[in-house]
Protein backbone atom coordinates (compact mmCIF):
# COMPACT_ATOMS: atom_id res chain seq x y z
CA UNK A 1 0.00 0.00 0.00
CA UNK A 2 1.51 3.48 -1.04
CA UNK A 3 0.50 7.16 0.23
CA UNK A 4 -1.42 7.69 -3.14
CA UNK A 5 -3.80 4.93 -2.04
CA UNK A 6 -4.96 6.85 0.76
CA UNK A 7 -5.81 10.40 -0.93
CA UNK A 8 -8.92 9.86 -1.47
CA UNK A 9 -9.90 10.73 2.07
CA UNK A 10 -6.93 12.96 2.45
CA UNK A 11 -9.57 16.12 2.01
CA UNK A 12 -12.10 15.06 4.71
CA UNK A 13 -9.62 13.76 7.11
CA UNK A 14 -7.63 17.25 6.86
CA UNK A 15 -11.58 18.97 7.57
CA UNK A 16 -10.89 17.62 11.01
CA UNK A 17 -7.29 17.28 11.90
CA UNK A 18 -4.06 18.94 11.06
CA UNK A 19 -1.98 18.01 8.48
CA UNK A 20 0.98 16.86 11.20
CA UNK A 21 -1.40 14.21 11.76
CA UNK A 22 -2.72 13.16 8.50
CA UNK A 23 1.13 12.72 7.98
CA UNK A 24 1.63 10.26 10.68
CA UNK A 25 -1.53 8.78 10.91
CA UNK A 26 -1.57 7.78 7.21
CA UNK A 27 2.20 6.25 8.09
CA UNK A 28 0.71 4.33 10.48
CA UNK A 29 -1.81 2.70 8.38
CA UNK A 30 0.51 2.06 5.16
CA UNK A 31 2.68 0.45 7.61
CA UNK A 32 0.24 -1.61 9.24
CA UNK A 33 -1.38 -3.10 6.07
CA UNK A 34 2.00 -3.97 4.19
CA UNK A 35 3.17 -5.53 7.39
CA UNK A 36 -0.54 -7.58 7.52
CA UNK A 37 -1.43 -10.09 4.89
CA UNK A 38 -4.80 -9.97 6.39
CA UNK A 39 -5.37 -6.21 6.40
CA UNK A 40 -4.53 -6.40 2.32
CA UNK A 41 -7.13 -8.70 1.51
CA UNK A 42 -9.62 -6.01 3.06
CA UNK A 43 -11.52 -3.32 0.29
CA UNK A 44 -9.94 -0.18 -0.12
CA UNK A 45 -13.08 1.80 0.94
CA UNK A 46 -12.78 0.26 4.81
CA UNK A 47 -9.05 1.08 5.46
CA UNK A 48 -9.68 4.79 4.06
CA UNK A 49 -13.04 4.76 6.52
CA UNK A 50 -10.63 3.31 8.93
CA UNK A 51 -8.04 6.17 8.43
CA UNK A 52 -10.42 9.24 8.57
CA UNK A 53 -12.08 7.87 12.18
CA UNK A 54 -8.60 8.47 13.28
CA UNK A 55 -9.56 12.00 12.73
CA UNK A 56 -13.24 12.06 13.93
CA UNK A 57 -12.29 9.95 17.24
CA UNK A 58 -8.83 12.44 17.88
CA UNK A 59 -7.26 8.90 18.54
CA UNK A 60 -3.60 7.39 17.13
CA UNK A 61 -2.29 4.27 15.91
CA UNK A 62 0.93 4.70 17.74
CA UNK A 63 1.72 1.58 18.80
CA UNK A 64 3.46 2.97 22.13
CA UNK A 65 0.30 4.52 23.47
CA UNK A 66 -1.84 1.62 22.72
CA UNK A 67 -5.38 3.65 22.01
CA UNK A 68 -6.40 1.94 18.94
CA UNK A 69 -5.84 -0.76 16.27
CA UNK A 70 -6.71 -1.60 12.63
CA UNK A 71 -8.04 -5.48 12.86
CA UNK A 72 -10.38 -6.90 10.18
CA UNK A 73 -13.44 -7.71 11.19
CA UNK A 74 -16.04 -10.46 9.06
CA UNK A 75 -19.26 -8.55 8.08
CA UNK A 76 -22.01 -10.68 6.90
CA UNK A 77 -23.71 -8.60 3.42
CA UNK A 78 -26.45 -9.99 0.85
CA UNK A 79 -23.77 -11.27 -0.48
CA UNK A 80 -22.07 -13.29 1.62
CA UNK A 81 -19.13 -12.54 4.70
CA UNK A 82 -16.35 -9.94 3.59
CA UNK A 83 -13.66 -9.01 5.90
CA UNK A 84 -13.74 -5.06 6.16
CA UNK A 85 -10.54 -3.33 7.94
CA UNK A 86 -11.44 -1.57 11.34
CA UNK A 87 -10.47 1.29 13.43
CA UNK A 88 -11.01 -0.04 17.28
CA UNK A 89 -10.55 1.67 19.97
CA UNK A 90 -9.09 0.31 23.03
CA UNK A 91 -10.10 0.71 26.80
CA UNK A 92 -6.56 3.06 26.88
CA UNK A 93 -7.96 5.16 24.04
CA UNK A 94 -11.23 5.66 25.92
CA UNK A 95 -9.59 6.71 29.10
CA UNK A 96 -7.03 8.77 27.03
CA UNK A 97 -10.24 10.93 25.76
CA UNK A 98 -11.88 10.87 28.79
CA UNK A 99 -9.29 12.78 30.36
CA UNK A 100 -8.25 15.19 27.33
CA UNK A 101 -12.21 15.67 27.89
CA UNK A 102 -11.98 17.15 31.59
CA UNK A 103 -11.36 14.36 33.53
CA UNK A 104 -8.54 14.55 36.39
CA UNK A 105 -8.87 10.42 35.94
CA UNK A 106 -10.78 7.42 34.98
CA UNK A 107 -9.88 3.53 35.40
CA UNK A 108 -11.50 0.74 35.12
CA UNK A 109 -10.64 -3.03 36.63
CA UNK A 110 -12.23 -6.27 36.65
CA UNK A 111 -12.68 -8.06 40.46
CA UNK A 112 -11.98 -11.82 40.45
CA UNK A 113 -14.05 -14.55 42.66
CA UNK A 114 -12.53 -14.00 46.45
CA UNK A 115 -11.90 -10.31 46.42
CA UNK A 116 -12.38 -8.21 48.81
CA UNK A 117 -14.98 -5.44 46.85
CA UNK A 118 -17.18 -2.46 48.43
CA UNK A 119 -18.85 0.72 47.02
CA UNK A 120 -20.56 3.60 48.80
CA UNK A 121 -22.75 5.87 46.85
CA UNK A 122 -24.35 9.03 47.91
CA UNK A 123 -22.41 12.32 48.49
CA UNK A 124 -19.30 10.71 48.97
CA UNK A 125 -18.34 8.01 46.56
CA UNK A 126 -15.91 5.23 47.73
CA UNK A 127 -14.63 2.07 46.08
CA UNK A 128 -12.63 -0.86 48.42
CA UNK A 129 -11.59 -3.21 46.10
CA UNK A 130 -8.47 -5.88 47.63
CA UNK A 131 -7.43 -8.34 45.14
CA UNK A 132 -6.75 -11.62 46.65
CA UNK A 133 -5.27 -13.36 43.12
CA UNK A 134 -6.99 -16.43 44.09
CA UNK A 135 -9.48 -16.80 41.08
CA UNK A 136 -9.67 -16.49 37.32
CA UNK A 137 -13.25 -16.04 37.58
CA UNK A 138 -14.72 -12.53 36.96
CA UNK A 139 -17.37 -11.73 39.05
CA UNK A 140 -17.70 -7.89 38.72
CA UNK A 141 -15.68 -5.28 36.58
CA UNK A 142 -16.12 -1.00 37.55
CA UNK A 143 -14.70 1.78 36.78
CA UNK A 144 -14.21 5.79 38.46
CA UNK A 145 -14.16 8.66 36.49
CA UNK A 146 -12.56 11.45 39.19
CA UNK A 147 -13.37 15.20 38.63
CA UNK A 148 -11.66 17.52 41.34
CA UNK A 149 -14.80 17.79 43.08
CA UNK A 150 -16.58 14.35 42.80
CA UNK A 151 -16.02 10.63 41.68
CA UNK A 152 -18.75 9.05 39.21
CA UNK A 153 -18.58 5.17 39.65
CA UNK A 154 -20.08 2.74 37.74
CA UNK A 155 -20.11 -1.02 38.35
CA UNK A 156 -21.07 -4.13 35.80
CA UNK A 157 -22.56 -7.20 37.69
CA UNK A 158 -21.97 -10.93 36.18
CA UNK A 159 -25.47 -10.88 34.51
CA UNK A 160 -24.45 -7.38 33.31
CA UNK A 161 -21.22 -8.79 32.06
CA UNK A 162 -22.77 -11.91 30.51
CA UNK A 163 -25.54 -10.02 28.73
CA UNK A 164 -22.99 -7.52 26.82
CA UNK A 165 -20.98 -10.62 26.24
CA UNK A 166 -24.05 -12.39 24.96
CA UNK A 167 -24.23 -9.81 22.29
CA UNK A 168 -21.27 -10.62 20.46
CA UNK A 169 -21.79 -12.09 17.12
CA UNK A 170 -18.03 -13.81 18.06
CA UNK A 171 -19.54 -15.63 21.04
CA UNK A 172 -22.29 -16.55 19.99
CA UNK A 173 -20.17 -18.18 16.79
CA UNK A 174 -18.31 -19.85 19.49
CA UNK A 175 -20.96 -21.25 20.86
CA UNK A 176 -21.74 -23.51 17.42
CA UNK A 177 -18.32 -24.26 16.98
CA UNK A 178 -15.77 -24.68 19.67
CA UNK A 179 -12.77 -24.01 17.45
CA UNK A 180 -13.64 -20.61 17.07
CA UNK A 181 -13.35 -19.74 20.74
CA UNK A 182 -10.02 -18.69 20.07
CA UNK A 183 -11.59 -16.02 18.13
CA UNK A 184 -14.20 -14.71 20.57
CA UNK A 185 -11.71 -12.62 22.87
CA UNK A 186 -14.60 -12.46 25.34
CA UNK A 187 -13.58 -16.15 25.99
CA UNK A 188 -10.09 -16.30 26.15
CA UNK A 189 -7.61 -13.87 27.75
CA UNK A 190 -8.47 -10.82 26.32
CA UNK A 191 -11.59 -10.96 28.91
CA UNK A 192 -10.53 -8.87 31.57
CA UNK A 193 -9.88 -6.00 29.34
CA UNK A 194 -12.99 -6.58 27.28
CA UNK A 195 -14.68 -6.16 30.63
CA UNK A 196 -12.30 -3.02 31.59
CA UNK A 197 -13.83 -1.18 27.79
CA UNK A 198 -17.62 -2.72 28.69
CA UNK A 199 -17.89 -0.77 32.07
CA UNK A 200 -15.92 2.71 31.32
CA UNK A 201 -18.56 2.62 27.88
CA UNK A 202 -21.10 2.04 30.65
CA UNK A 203 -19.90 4.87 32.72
CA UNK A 204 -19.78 7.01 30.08
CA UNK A 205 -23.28 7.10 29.49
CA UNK A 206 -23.92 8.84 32.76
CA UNK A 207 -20.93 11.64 32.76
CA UNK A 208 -22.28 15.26 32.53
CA UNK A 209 -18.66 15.78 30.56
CA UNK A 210 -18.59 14.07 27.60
CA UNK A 211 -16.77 15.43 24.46
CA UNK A 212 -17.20 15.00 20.50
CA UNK A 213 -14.20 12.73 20.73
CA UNK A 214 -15.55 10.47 23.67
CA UNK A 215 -18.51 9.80 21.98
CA UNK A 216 -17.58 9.83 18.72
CA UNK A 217 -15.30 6.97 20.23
CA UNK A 218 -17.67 5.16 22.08
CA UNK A 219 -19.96 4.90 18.72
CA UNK A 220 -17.72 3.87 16.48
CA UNK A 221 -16.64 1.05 18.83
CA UNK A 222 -20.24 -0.25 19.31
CA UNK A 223 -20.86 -0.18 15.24
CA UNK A 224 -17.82 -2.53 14.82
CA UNK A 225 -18.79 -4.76 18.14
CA UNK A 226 -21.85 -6.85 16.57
CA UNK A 227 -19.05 -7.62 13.66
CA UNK A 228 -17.72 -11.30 14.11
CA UNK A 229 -14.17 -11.03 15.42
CA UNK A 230 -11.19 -12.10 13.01
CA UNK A 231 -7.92 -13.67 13.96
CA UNK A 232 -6.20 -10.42 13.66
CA UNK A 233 -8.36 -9.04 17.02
CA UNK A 234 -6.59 -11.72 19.23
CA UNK A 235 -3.01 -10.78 18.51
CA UNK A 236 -3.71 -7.18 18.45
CA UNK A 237 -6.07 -6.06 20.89
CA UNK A 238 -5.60 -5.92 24.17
């Protein structure tokens, strides 16, 4: 893939970023698709749709900060499946806009069978959580968004977590055939931090600060999640 391939967006993309950015940014994705047989078997359209949600979500493909990936992702059409090329974000990226967004700080962490976990609610907010590393099983996952002035907490319950994981077309693929579990990072080890993006999502529902970026994030990331997942989203996402 060369730079010429991409100028087709070039014009919108430059509508909502510099051009500092458009430079590295389309770097980033030339890079990532000649190193990725996968990612070159995808249409031309989705990398370049790909490319300019860089630009709507303010997010980067630098691979040192970890906000967001291309994978390619199977979409079912009249037609048949085709495997488009992505832009997801990752739990980092959220928490990255959350804070450019206001935010003094936001995390998110899952809490395993035998922890020690309490919230208080009200006009103080608290969260105990104790980890006690003596169980792979997830019962609960929350996350704190921290203001100067006030916390916002949010928690996900099991039946919380198992109904947002029920609505994964890669699960549910799973579930008819057991040899593409390794595909369904809900049920491998990706889970905790699948359960670390569910809840900050969740708590960003509620936030009275939310910017363009945020949600502009948070969208795009819940158009790609009914997608069946591809082998590329194991080894890249987090």
């Amino acid at each position: 893939m060369k730079l010429q391939d991409l100028e087709a967006v070039k014009s919108r993309f430059l509508k909502l970023a510099p051009e500092v950015v458009w430079e590295r940014e389309s770097a980033f994705v030339i890079q990532l698709v000649n190193d990725s047989p996968a990612l070159q078997k995808t249409p031309i359209e989705s990398r370049l749709k790909a490319l300019y949600n860089i630009a709507v979500t303010g997010l980067t493909l630098n691979p040192i900060y970890k906000f967001a990936y291309l994978l390619t992702r199977n979409k079912k059409t009249e037609v048949g499946w085709i495997t488009d090329c992505y832009l997801e974000p990752s739990y980092r990226g959220l928490v990255h806009l959350a804070v450019k967004g206001g935010m003094k700080q936001i995390y998110a962490y899952p809490v395993y069978e035998g922890d020690e976990f309490e919230i208080a609610l009200g006009s103080s907010m608290e969260v105990v959580h104790r980890p006690k590393f003596q169980s792979k099983e997830i019962r609960q996952s929350y996350a704190v968004a921290r203001w100067d002035d006030h916390d916002q907490i949010e928690v996900l319950t099991i039946d919380d977590i198992n109904a947002i994981m029920g609505k994964s077309d890669s699960v549910k693929a799973a579930q008819k055939d057991k040899a593409k579990v390794q595909y369904a990072t809900w049920l491998n080890e990706w889970k905790p931090e699948m359960c670390r993006k569910a809840v900050i999502k969740r708590l960003c529902k509620y936030l009275p600060q939310v910017n363009d970026y945020l949600s502009q994030a948070i969208d795009l990331d819940n158009e790609n999640y009914s997608l069946e997942a591809s082998p590329q989203q194991v080894t890249l996402i987090e």
